[in-house]
N, C-alpha and C. Protein backbone atom coordinates (compact mmCIF):
# COMPACT_ATOMS: atom_id res chain seq x y z
N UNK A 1 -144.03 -115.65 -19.78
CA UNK A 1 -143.44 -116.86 -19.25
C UNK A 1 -142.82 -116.54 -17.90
N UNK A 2 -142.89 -117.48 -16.90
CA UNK A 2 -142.82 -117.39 -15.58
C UNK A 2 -141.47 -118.02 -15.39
N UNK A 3 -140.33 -116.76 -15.02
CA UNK A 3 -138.83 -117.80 -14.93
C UNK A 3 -138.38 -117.95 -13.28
N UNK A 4 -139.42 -117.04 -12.55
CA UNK A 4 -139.28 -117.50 -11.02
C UNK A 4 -137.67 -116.70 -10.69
N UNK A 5 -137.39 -116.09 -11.12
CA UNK A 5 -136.46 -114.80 -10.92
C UNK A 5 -136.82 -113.22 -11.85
N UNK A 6 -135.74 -112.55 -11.40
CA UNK A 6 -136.35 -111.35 -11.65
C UNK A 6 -135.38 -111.09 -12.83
N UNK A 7 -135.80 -110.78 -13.98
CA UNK A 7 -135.57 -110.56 -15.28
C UNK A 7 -135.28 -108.86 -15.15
N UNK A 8 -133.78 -108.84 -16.05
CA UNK A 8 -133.12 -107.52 -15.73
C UNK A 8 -133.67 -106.65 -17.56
N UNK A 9 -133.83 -107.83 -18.41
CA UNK A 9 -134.11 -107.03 -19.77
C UNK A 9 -134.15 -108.18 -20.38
N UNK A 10 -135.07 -108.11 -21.50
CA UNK A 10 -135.58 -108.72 -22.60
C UNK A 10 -134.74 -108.14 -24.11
N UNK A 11 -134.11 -109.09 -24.72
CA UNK A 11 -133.17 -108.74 -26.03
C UNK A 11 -133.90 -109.73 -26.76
N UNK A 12 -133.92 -108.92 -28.16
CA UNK A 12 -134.64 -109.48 -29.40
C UNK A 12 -133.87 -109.01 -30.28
N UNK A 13 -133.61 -109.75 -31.30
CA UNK A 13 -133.19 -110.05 -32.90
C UNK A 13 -131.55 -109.67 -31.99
N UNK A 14 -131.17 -110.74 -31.12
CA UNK A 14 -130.16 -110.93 -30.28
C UNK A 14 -128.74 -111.61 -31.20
N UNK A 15 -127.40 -110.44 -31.68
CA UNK A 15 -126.50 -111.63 -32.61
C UNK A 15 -125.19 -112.06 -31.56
N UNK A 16 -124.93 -113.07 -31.05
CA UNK A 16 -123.71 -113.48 -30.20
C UNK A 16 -122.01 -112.85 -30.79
N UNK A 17 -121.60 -112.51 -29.74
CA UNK A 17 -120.07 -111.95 -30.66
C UNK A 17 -119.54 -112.41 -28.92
N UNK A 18 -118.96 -113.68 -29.38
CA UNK A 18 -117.75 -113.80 -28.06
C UNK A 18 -118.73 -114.43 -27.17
N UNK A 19 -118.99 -114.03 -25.73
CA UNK A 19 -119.44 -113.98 -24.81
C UNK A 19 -120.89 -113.35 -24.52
N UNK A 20 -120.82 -111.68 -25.39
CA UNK A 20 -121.72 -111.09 -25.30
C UNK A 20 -122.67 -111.27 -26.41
N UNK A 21 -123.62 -110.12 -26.20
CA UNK A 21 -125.12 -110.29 -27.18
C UNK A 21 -124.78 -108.87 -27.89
N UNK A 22 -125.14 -108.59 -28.36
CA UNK A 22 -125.71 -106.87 -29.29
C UNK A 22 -127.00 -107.59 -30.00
N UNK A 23 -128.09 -106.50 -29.30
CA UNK A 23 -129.41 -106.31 -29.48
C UNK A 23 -130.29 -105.89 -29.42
N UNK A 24 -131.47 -105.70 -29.56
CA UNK A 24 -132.43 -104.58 -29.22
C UNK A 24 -132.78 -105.13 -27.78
N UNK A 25 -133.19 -103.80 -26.89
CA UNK A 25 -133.53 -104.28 -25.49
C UNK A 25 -134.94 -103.59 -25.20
N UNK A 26 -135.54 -104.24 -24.47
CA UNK A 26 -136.89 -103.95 -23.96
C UNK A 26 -136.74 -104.39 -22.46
N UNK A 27 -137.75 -103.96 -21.60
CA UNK A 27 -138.19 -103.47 -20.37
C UNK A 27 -136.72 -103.75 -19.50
N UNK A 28 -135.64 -103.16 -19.95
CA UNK A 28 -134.60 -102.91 -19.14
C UNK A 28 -134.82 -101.79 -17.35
N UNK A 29 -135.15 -103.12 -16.61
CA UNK A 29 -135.33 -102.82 -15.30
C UNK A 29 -134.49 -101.66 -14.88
N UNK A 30 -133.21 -101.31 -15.21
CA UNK A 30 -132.28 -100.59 -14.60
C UNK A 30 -132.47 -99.45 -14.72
N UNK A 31 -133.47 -99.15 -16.18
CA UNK A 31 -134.11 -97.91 -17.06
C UNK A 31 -132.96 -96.85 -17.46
N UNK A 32 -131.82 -97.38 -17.36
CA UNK A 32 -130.62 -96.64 -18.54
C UNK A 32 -130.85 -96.50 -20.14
N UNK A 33 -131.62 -98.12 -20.46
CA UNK A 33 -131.89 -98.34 -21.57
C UNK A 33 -133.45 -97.85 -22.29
N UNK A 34 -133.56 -97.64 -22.88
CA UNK A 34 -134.98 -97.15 -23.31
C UNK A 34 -135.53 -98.44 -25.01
N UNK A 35 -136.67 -98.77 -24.46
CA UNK A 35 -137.09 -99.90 -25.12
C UNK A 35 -136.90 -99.70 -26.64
N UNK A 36 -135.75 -100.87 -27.67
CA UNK A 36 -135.95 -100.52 -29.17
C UNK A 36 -134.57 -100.40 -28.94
N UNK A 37 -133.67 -99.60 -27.58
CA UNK A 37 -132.27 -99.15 -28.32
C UNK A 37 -131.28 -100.40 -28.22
N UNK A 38 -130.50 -100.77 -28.87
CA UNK A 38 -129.32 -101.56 -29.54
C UNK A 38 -127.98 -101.22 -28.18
N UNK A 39 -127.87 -102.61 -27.45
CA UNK A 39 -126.93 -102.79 -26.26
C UNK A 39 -126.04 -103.94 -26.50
N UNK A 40 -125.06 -103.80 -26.21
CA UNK A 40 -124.20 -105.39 -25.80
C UNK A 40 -124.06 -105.40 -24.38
N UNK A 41 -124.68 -106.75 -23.65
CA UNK A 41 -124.84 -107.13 -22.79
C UNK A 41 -123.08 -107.33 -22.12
N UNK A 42 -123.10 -107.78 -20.83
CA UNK A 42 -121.73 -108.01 -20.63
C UNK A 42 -121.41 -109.50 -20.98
N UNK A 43 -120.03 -109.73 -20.82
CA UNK A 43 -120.08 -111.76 -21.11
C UNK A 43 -121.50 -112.27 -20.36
N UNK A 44 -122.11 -113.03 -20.69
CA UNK A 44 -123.19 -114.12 -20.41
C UNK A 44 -122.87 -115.26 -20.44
N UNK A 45 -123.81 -116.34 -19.56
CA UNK A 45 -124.02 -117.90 -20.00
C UNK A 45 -125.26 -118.52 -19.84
N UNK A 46 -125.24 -119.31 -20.80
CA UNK A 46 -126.79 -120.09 -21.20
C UNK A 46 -126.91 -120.60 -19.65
N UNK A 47 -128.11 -120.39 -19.28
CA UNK A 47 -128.81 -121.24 -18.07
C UNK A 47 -129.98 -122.32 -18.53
N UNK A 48 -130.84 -121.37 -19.14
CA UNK A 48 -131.90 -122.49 -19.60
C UNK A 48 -132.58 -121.77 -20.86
N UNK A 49 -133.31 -122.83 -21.38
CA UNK A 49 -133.84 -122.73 -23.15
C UNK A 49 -135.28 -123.32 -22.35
N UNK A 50 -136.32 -122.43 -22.37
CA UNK A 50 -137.65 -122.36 -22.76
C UNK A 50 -138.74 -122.39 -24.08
N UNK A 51 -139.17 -122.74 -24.04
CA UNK A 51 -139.96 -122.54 -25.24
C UNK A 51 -139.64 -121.77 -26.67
N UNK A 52 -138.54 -121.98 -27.03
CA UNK A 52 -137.55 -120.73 -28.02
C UNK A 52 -136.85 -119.50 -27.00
N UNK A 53 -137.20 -119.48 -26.15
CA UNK A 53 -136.37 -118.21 -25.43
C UNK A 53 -135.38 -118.71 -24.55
N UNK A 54 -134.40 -117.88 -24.17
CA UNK A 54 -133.06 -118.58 -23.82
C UNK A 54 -132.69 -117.67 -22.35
N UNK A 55 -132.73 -117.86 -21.39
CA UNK A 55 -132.55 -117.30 -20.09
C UNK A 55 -130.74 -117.09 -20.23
N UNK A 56 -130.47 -115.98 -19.63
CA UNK A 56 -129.05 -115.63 -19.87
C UNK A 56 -128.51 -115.34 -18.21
N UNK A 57 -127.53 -115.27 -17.79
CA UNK A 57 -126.84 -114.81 -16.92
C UNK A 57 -125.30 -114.26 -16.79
N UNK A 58 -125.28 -112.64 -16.50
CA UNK A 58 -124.15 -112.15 -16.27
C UNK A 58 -123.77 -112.89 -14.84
N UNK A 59 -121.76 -112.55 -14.88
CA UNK A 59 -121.28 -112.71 -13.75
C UNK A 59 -121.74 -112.08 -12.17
N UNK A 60 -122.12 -110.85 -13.19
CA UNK A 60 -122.76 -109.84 -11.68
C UNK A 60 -124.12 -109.96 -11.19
N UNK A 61 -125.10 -111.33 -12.09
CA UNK A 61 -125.81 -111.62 -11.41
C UNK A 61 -126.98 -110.99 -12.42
N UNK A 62 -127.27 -110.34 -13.33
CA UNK A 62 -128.25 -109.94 -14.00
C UNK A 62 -128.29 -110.97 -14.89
N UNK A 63 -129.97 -111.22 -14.82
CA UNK A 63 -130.54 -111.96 -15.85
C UNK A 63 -131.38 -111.31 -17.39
N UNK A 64 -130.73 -112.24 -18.39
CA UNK A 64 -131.45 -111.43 -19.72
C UNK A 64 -132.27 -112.79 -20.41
N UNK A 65 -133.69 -112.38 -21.01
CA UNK A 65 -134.09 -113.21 -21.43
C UNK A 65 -133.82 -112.80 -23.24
N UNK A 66 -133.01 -114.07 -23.63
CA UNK A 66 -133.32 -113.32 -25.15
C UNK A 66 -134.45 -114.13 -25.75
N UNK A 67 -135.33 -113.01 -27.08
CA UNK A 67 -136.54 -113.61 -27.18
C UNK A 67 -136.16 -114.17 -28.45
N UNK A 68 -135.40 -114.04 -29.91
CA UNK A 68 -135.29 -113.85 -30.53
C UNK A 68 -133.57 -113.84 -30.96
N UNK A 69 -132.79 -114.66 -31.88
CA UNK A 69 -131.61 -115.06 -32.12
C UNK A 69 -130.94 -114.72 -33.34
N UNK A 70 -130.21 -113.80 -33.99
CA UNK A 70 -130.04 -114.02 -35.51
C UNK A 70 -129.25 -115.26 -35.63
N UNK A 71 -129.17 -115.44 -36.95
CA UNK A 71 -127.85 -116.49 -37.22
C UNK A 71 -126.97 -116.57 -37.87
N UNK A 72 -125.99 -116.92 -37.39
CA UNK A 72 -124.89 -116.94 -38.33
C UNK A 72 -124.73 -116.25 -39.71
N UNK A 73 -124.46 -115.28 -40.03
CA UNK A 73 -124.50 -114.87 -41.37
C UNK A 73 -125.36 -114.31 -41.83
N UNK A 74 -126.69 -113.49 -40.56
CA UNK A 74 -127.34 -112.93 -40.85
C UNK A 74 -127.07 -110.79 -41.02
């Protein structure tokens, strides 16, 4: 999917606590992260909801796409 910015990392089976995410991360541009390992993002906010996937944005300007959401009580 084409978000017309540059995507900093992809988070899947993504659970919200506060502000931030804890989740698995894939193609983390910055390459600190290595694809599969378990991160909490910094505070985020919803920008836009695609097709089930949810475009994220830190204050400092990095974008996360999460692919994938647990829920509540999972």
């Amino acid at each position: 999917m084409e978000w017309g910015i540059f995507i900093d990392a992809y988070l899947s089976q993504a659970a919200r606590v506060g502000q931030r995410y804890v989740a698995l991360v894939y193609r983390d541009q910055s390459g600190i992260s290595e694809d599969g390992m378990t991160i909490a993002t910094p505070p985020v906010r919803h920008v836009e909801t695609r097709g089930g996937f949810k475009l994220m944005k830190s204050s400092a300007g990095d974008h996360y796409v999460i692919t994938s959401e647990q829920s509540v009580g999972s």
